[in-house]
Protein backbone atom coordinates (compact mmCIF):
# COMPACT_ATOMS: atom_id res chain seq x y z
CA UNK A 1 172.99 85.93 -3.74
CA UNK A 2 176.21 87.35 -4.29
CA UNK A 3 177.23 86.50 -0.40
CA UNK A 4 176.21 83.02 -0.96
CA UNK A 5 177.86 82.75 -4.38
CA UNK A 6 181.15 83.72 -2.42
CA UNK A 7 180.86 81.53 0.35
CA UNK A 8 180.91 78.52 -2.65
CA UNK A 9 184.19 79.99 -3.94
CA UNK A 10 182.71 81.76 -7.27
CA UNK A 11 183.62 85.05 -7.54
CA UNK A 12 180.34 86.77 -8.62
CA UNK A 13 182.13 89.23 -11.41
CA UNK A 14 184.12 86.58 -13.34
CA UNK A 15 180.79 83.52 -13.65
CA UNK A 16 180.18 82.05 -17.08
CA UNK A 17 176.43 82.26 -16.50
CA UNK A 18 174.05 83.85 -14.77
CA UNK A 19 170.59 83.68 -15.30
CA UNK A 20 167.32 83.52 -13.16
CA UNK A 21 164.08 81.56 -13.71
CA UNK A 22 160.23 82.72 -11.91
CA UNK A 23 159.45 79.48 -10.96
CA UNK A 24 160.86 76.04 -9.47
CA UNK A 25 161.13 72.72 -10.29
CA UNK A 26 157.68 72.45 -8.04
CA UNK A 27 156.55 74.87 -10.72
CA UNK A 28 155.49 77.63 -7.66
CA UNK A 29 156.60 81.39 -8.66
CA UNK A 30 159.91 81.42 -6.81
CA UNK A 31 162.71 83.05 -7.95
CA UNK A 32 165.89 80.70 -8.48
CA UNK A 33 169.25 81.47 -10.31
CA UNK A 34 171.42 79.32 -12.59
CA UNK A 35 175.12 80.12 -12.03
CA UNK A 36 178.26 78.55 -13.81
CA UNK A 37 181.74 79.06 -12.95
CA UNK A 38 184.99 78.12 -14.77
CA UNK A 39 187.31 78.84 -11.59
CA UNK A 40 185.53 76.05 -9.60
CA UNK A 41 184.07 74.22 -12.47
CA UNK A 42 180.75 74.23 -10.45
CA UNK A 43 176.96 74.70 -11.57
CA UNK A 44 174.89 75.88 -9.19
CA UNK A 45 170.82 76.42 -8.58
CA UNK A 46 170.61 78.61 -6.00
CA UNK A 47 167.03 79.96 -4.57
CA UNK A 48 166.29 83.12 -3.42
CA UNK A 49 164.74 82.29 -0.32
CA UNK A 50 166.87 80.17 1.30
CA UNK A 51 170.07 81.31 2.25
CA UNK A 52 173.54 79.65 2.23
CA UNK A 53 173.62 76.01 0.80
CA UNK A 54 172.62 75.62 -3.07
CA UNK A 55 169.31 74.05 -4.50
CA UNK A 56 171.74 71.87 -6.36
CA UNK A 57 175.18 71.76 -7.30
CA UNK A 58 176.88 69.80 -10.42
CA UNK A 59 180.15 69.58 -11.62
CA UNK A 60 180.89 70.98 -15.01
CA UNK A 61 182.48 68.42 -16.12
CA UNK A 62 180.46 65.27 -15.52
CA UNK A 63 177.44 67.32 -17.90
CA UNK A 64 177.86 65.49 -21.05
CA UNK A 65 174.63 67.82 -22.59
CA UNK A 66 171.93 70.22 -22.26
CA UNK A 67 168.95 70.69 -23.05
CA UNK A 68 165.51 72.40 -22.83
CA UNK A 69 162.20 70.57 -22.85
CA UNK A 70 158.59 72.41 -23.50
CA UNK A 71 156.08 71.30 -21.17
CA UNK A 72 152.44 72.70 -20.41
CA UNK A 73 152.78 76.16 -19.12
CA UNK A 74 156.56 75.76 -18.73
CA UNK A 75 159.58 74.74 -20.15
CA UNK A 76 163.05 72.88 -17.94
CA UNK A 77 166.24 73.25 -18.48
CA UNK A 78 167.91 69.93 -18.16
CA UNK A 79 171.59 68.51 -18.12
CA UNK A 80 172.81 65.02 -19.11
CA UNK A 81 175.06 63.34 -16.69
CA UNK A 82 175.66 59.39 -16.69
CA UNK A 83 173.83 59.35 -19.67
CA UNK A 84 170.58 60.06 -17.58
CA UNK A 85 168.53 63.43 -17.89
CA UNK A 86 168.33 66.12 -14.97
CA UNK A 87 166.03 68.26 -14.42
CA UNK A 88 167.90 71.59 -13.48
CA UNK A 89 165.58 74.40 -13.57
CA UNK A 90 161.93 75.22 -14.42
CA UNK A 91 161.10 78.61 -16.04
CA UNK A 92 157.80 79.90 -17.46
CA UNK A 93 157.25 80.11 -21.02
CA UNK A 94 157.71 84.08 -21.03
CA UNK A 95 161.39 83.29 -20.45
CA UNK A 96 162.00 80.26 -22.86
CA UNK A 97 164.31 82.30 -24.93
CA UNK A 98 166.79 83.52 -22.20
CA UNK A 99 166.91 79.95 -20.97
CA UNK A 100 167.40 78.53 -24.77
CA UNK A 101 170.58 80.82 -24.73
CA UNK A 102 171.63 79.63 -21.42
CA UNK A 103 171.94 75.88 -22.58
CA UNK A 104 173.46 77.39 -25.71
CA UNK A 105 176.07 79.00 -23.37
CA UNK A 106 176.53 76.12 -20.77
CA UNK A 107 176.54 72.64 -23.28
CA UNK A 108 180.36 74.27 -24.81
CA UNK A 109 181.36 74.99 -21.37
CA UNK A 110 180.71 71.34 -20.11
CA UNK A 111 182.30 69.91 -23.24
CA UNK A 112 185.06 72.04 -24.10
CA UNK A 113 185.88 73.63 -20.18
CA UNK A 114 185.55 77.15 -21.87
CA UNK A 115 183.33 79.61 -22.43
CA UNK A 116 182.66 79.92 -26.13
């Protein structure tokens, strides 16, 4: 992951977030990673199976909020951009904390370009 977080122009050391989910927005048990970073401004989904290009890729700045959603089995991690929801990232509900604190961490950094 590191490799591919490179090859987008992150620098793996210096990201604002890093955090990884056990399943994906198909809700199968695969192993994704949300990563933020202030140099390029850049949110990223990135999957652990696939190599080289990004599950999805948003720019900071055009997230106007975040938010998670509970849903059966599952919760998502979604960001608001032209005033329409996204869904970002699906985790299971073992990990609903670490993924509260993620959209804790990211929402400042999309409004305020900062970390808090």
């Amino acid at each position: 992951m590191a490799q591919t977080l490179l090859k987008l122009g992150a620098d793996p050391g210096k990201l604002l977030l890093c955090v990884n989910s056990d399943i994906d927005l198909k809700g199968q048990y695969q192993p994704q990673w949300l990563c933020a970073d202030a140099g390029s401004r850049r949110l990223w989904v990135l999957d652990e199976s696939q190599s080289g290009e990004p599950v999805l890729e948003i720019e900071i700045d055009k997230v106007q909020d975040v938010r998670t959603v509970g849903v059966v089995g599952a919760g998502i991690l979604q960001v608001k951009i032209d005033d329409a929801w996204l869904d970002v990232l699906r985790y299971s509900n073992k990990l609903k904390q670490r993924f509260r604190q993620a959209g804790s961490t990211t929402q400042p950094v999309a409004q305020r370009g900062s970390h808090p």
